[in-house]
C-alpha atoms as a PDB file:
ATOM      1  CA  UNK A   1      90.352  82.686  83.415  1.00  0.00           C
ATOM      2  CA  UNK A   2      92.737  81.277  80.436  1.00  0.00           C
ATOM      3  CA  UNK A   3      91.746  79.554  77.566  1.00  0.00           C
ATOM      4  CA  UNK A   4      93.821  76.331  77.529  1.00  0.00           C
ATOM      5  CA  UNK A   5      94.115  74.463  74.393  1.00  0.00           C
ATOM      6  CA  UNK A   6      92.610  70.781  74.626  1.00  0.00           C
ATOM      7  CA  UNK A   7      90.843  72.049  77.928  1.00  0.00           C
ATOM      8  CA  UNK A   8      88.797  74.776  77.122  1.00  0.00           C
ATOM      9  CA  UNK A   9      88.046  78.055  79.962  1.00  0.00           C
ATOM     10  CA  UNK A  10      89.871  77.056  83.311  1.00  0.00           C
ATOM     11  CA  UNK A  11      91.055  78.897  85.856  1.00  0.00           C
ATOM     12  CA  UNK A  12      94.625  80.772  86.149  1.00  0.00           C
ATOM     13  CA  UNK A  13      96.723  79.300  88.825  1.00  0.00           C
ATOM     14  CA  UNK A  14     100.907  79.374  89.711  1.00  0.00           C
ATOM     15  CA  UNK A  15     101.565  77.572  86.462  1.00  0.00           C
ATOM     16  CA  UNK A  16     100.180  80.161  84.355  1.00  0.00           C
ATOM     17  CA  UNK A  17     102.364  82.759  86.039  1.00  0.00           C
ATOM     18  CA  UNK A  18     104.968  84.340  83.636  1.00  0.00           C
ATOM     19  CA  UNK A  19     108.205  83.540  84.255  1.00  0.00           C
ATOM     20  CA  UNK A  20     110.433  86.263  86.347  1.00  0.00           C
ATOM     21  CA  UNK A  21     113.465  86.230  88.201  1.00  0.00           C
ATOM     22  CA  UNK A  22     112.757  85.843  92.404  1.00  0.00           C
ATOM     23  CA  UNK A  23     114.953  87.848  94.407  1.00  0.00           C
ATOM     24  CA  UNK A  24     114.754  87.544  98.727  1.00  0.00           C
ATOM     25  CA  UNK A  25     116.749  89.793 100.578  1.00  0.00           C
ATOM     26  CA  UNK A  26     116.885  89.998 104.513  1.00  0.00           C
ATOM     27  CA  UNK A  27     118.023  93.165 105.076  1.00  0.00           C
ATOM     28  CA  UNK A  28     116.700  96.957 104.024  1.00  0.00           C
ATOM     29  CA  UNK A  29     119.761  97.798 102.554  1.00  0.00           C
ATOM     30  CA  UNK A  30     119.729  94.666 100.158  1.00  0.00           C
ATOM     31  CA  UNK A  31     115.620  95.632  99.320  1.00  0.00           C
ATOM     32  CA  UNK A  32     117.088  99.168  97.849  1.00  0.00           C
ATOM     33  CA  UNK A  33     120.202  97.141  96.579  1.00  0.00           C
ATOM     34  CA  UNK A  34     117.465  95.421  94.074  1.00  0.00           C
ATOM     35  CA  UNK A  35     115.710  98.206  93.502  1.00  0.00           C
ATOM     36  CA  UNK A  36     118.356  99.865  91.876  1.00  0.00           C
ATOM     37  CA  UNK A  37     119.880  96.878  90.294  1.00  0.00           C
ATOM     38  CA  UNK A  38     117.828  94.624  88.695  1.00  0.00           C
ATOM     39  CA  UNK A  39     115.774  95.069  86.241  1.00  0.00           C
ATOM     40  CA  UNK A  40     111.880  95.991  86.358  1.00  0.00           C
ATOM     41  CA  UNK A  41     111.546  94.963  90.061  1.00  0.00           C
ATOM     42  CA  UNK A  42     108.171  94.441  91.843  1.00  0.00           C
ATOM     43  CA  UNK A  43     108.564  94.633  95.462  1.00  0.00           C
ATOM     44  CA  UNK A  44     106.136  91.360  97.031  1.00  0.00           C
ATOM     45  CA  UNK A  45     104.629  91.024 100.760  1.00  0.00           C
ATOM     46  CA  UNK A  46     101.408  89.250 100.373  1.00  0.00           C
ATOM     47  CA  UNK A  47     101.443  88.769  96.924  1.00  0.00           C
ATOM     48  CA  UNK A  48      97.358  88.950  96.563  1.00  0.00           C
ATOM     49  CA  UNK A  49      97.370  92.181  94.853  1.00  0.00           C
ATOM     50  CA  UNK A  50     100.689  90.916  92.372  1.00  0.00           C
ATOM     51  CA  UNK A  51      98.388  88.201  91.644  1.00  0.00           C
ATOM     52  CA  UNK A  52      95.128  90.147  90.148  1.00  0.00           C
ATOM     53  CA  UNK A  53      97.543  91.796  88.291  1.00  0.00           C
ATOM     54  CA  UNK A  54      98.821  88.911  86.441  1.00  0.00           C
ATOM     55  CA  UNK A  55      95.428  88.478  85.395  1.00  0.00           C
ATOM     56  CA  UNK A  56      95.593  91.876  83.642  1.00  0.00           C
ATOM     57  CA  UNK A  57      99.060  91.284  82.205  1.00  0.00           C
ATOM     58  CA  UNK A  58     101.720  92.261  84.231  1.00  0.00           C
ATOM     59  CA  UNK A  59     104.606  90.763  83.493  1.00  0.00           C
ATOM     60  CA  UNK A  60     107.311  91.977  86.398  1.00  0.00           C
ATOM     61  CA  UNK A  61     111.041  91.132  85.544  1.00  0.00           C
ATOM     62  CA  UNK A  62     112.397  90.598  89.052  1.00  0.00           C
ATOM     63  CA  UNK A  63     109.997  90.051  92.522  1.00  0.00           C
ATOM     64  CA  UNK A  64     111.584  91.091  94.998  1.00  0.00           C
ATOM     65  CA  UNK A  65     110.059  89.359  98.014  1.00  0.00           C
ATOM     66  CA  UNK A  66     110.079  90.755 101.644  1.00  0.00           C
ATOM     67  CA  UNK A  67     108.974  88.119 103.502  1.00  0.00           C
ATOM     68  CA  UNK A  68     112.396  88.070 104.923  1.00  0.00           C
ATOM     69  CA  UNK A  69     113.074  91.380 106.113  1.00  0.00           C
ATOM     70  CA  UNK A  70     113.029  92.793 109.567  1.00  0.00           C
ATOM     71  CA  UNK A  71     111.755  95.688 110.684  1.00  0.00           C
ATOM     72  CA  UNK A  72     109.111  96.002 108.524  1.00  0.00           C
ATOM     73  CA  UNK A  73     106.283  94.252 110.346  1.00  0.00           C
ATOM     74  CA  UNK A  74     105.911  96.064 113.956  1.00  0.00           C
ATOM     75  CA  UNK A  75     103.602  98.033 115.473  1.00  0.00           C
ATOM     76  CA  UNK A  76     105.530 101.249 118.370  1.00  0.00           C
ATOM     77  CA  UNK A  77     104.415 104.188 119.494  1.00  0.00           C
ATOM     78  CA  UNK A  78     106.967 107.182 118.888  1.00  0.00           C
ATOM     79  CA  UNK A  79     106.819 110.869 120.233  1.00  0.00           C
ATOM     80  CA  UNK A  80     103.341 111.971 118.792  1.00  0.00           C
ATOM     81  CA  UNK A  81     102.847 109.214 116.528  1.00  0.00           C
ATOM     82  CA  UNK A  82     101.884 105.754 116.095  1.00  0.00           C
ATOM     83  CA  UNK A  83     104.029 103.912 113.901  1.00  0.00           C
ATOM     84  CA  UNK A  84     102.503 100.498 111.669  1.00  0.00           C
ATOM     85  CA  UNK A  85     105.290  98.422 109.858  1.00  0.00           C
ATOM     86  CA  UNK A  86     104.610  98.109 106.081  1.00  0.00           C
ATOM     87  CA  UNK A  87     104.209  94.301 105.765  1.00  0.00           C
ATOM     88  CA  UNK A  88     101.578  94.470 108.994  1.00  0.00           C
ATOM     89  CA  UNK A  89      98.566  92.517 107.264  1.00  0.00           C
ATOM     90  CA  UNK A  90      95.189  93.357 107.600  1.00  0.00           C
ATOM     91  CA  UNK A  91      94.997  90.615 110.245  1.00  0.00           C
ATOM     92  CA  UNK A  92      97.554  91.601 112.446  1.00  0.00           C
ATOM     93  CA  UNK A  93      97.274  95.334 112.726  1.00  0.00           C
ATOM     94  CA  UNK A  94      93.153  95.621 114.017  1.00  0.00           C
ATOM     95  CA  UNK A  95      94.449  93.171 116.770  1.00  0.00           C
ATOM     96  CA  UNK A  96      97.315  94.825 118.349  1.00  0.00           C
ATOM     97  CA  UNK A  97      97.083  96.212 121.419  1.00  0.00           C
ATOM     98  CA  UNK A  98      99.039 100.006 120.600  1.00  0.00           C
ATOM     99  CA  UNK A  99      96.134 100.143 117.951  1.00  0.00           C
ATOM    100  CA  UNK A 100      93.203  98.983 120.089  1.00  0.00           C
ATOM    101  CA  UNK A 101      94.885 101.072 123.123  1.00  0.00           C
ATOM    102  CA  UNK A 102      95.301 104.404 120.708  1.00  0.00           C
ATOM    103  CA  UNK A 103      93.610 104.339 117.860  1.00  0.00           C
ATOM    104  CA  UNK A 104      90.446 101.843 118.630  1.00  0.00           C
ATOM    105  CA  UNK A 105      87.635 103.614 115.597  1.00  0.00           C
ATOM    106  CA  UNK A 106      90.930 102.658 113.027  1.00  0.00           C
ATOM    107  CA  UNK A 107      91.544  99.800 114.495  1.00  0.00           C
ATOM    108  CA  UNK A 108      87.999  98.648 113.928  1.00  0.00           C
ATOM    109  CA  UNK A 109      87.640 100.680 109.811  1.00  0.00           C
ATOM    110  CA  UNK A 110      91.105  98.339 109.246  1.00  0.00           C
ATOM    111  CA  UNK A 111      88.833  95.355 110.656  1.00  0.00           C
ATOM    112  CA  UNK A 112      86.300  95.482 107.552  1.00  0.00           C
ATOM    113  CA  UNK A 113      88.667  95.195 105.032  1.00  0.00           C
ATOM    114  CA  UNK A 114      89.371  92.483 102.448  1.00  0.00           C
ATOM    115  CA  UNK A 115      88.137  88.775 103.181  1.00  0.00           C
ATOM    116  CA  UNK A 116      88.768  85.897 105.484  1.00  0.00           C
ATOM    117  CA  UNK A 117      91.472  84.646 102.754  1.00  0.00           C
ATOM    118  CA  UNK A 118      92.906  87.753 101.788  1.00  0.00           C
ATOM    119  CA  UNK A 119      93.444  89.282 105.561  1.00  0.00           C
ATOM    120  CA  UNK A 120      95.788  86.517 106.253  1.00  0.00           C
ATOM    121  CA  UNK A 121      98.324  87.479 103.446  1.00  0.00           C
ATOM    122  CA  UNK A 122      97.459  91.358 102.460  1.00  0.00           C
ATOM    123  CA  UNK A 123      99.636  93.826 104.210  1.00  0.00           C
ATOM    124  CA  UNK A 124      98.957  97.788 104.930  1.00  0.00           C
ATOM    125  CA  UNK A 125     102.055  98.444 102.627  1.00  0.00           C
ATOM    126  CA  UNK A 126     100.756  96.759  99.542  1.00  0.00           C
ATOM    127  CA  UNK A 127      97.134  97.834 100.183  1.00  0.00           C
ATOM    128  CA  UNK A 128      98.981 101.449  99.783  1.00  0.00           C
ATOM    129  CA  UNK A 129     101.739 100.677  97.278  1.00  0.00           C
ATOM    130  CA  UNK A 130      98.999  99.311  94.554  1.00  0.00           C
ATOM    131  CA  UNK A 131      97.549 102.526  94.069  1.00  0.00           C
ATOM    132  CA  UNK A 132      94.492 100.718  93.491  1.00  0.00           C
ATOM    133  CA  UNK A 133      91.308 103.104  94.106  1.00  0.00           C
ATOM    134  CA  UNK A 134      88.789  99.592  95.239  1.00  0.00           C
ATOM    135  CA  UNK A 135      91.929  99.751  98.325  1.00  0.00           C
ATOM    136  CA  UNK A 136      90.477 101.264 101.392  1.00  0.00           C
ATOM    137  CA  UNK A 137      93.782 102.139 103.438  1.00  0.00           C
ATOM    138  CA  UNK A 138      94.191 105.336 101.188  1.00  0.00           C
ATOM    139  CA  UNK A 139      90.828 106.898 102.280  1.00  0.00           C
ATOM    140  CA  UNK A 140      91.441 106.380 105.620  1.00  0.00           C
ATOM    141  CA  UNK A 141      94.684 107.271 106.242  1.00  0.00           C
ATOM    142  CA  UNK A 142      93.977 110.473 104.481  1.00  0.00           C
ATOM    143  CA  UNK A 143      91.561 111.442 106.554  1.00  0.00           C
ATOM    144  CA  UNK A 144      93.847 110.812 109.680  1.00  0.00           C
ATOM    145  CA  UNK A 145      96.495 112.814 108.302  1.00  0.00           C
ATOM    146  CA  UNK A 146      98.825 110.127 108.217  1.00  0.00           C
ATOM    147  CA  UNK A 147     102.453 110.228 106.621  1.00  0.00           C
ATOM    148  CA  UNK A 148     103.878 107.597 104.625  1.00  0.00           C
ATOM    149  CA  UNK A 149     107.467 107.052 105.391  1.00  0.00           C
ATOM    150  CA  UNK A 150     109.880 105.563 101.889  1.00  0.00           C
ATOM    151  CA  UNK A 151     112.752 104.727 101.545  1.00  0.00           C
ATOM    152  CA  UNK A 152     114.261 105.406  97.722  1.00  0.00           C
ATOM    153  CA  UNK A 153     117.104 103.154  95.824  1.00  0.00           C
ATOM    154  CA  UNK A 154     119.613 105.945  97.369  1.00  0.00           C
ATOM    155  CA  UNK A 155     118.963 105.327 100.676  1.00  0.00           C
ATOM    156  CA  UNK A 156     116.787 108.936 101.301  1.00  0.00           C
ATOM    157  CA  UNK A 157     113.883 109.200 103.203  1.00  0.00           C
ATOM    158  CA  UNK A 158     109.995 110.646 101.831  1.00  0.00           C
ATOM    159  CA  UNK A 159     107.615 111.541 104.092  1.00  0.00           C
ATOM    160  CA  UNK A 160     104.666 111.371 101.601  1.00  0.00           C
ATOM    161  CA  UNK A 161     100.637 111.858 102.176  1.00  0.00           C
ATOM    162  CA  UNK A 162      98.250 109.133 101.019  1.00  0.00           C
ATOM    163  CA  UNK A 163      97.527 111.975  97.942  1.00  0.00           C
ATOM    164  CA  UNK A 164     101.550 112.008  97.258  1.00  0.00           C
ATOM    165  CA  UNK A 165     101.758 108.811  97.005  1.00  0.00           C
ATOM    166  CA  UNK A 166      99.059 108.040  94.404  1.00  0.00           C
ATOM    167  CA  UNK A 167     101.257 110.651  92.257  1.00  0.00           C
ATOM    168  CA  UNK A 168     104.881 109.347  92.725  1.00  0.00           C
ATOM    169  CA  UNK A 169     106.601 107.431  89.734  1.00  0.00           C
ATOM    170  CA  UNK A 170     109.602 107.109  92.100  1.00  0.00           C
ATOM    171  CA  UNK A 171     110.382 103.526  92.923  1.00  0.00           C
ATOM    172  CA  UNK A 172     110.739 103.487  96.730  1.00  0.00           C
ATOM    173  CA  UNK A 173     110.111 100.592  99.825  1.00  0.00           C
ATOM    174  CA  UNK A 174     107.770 102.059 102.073  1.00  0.00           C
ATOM    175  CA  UNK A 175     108.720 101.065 105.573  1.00  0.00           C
ATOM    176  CA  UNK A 176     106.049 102.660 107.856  1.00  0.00           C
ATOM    177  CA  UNK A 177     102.701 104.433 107.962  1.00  0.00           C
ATOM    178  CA  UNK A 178     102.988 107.192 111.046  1.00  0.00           C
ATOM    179  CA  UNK A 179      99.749 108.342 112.489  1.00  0.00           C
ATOM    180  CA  UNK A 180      99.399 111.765 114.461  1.00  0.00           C
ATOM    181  CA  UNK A 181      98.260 111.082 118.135  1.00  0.00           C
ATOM    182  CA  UNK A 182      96.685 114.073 119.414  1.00  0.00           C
ATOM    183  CA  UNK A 183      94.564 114.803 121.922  1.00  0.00           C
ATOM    184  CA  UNK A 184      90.231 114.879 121.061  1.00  0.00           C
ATOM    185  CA  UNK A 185      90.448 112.200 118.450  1.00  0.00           C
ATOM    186  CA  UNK A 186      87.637 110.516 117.297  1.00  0.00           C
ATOM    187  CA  UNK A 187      87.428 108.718 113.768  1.00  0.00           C
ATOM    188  CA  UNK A 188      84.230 106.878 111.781  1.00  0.00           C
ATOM    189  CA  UNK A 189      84.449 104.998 108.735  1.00  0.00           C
ATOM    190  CA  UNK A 190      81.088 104.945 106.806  1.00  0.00           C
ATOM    191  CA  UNK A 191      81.143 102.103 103.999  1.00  0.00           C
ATOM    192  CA  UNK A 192      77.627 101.229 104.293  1.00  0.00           C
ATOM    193  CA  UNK A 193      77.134 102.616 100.402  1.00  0.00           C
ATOM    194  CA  UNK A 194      80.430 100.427  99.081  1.00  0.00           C
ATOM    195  CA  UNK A 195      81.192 100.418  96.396  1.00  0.00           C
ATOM    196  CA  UNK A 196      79.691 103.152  95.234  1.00  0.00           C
ATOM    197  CA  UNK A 197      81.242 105.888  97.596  1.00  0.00           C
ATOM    198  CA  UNK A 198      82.834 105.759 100.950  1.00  0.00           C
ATOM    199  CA  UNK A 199      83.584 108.204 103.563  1.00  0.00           C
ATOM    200  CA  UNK A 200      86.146 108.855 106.549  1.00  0.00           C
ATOM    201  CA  UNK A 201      86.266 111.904 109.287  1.00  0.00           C
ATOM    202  CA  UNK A 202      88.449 112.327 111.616  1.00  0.00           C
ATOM    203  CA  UNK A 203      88.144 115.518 114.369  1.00  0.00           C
ATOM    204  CA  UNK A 204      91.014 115.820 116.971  1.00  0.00           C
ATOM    205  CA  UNK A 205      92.139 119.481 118.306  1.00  0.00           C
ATOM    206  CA  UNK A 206      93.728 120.722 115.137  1.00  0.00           C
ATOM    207  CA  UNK A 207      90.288 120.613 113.500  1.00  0.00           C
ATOM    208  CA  UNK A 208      88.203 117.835 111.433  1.00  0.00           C
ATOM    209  CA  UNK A 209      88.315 116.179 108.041  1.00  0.00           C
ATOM    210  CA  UNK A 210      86.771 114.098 105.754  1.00  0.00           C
ATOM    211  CA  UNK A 211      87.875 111.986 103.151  1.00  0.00           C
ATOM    212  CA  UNK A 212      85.676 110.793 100.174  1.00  0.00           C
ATOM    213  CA  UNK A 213      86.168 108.276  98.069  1.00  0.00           C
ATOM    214  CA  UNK A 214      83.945 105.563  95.217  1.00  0.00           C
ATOM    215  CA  UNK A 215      85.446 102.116  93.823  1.00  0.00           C
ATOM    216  CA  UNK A 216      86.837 104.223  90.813  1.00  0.00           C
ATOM    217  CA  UNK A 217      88.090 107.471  92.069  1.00  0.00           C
ATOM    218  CA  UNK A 218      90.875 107.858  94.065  1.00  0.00           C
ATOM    219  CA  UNK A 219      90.494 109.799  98.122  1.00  0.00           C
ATOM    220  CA  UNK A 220      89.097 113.397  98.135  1.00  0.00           C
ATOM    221  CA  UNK A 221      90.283 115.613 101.351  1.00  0.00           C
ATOM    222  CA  UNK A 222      87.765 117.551 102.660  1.00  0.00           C
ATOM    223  CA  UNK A 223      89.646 119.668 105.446  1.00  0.00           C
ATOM    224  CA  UNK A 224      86.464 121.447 106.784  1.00  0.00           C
ATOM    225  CA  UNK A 225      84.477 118.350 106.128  1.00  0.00           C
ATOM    226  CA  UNK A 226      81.904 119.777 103.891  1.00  0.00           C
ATOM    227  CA  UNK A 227      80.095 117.897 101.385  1.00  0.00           C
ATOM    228  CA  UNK A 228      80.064 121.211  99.627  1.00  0.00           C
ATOM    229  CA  UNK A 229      83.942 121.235  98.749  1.00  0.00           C
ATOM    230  CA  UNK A 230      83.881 118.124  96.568  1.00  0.00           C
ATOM    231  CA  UNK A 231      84.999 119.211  92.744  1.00  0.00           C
ATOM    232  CA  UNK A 232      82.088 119.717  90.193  1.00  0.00           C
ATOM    233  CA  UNK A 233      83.354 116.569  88.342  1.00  0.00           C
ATOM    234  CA  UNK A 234      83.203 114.465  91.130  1.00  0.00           C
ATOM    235  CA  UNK A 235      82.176 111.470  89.084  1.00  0.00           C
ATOM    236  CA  UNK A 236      82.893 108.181  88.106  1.00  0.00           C
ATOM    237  CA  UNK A 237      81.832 105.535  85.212  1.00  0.00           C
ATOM    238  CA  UNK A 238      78.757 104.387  87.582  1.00  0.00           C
ATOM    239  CA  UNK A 239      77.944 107.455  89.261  1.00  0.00           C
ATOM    240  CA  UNK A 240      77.060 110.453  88.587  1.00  0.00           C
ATOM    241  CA  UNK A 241      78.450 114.400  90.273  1.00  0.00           C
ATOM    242  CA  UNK A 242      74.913 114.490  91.587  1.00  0.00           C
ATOM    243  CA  UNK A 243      74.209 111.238  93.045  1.00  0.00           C
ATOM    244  CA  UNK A 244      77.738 110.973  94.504  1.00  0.00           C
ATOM    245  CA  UNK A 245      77.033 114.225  96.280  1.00  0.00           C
ATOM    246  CA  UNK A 246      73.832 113.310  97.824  1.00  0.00           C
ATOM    247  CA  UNK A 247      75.144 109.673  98.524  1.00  0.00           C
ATOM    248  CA  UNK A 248      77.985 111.097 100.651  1.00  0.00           C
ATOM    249  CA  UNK A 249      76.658 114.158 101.990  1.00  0.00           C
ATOM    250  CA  UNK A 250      74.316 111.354 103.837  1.00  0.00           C
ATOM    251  CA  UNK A 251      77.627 109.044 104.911  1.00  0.00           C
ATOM    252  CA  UNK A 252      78.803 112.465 105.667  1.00  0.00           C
ATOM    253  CA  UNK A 253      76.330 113.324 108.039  1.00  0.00           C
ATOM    254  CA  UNK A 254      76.338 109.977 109.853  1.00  0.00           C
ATOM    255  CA  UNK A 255      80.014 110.233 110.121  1.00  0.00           C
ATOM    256  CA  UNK A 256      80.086 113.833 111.538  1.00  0.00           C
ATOM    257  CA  UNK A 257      77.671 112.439 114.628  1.00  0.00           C
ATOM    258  CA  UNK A 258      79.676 109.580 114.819  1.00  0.00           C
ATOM    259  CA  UNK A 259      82.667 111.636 116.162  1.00  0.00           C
ATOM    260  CA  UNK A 260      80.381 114.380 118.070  1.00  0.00           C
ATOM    261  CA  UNK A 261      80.598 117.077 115.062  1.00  0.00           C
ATOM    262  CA  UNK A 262      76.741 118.276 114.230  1.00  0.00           C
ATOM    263  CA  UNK A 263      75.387 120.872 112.533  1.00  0.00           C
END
């Protein structure tokens, strides 16, 4: 909302947007080309999450919009991994058959996400690249073990974890999520308790995990998924170390018989 002189509260729309300098590139090279270049860039897919931050003040210098690159919106399967394009929305990537085919119990977490309205537009890249901890794609990836594949202003690649990424100040396009195929997966996503704490396991034949995570803090690993490994000031500013705890040691639970790990 904006106060609006001779109109009172309305809401913020496009015309309220501050002005910035609009930048669409069709190739990689030129993405990296901007992101060097010109100044304060904001790489754009969807644009949903771009536009709650207006609300808070952002004001970006250059958006650098994607819409019109290639080879950032497919779905393959490579040696050992499944590979999801960066501007693959939230509508898209539940649907496709590799995912349904590979990776169904993702397939059907990446389902619950967002709204009718946002699903359309959002993409698994900026669900990642907002660093926002009310963003599900974090939790869940982290619990699959998946890497997240940049590309910096030089032209190198990272091959980051969901954790890495939250701590990166680099400016970098990142171009795909790769997911480990292995053999004995099986993966639940318990969000029955959202917002106030969420939890993913994942058990395959390297082992199991867990990833915990509430609307304000950001995805806890759990590699032997144990409630009992969470950090003492595993809090946030609704809940407290206690009630988180006994909150997810019950997702926990439901999510360890959900992929055939009891006990």
């Amino acid at each position: 909302m904006q106060l609006v002189a001779g109109a009172g509260l309305i809401a913020a729309s496009s015309r309220s947007a501050p002005p910035a300098s609009v930048v669409r590139p069709h190739t990689i090279d030129a993405v990296l080309a901007a992101l060097a270049d010109c100044p304060d860039p904001v790489l754009v897919a969807g644009g949903t999450h771009l536009c709650a931050e207006y609300l808070t003040g952002r004001r970006p210098g250059t958006l650098v919009a994607l819409d019109r690159v290639r080879g950032l919106g497919e779905i393959a399967i490579e040696p050992g991994m499944l590979r999801i394009g960066a501007l693959v929305t939230h509508e898209a990537g539940p649907k496709h058959p590799l995912l349904r085919t590979h990776l169904p119990e993702f397939a059907d977490a990446w389902a619950m996400i967002a709204n009718t309205r946002v699903r359309g537009w959002a993409s698994i890249g900026g669900n990642l690249m907002a660093r926002h901890t009310r963003y599900e794609l974090s939790l869940l990836l982290s619990a699959l073990q998946a890497q997240l594949v940049c590309l910096t202003p030089s032209g190198a690649t990272q091959r980051l974890s969901p954790a890495e990424m939250w701590e990166t100040q680099t400016p970098c396009l990142l171009h795909h999520v790769a997911i480990p195929l292995r053999e004995g997966h099986a993966f639940s996503y318990r969000r029955e308790l959202r917002p106030v704490v969420t939890v993913a396991v994942c058990r395959d034949a390297t082992g199991a995990r867990a990833a915990i995570a509430t609307e304000y803090r950001r995805p806890v690993l759990l590699t032997d998924a144990s409630i009992d490994t969470l950090p003492d000031d595993f809090a946030d500013p609704v809940s407290s170390a206690w009630y988180l705890r006994r909150a997810g040691a019950v997702l926990l639970g439901r999510g360890r018989a959900d992929v055939g790990l009891h006990g």
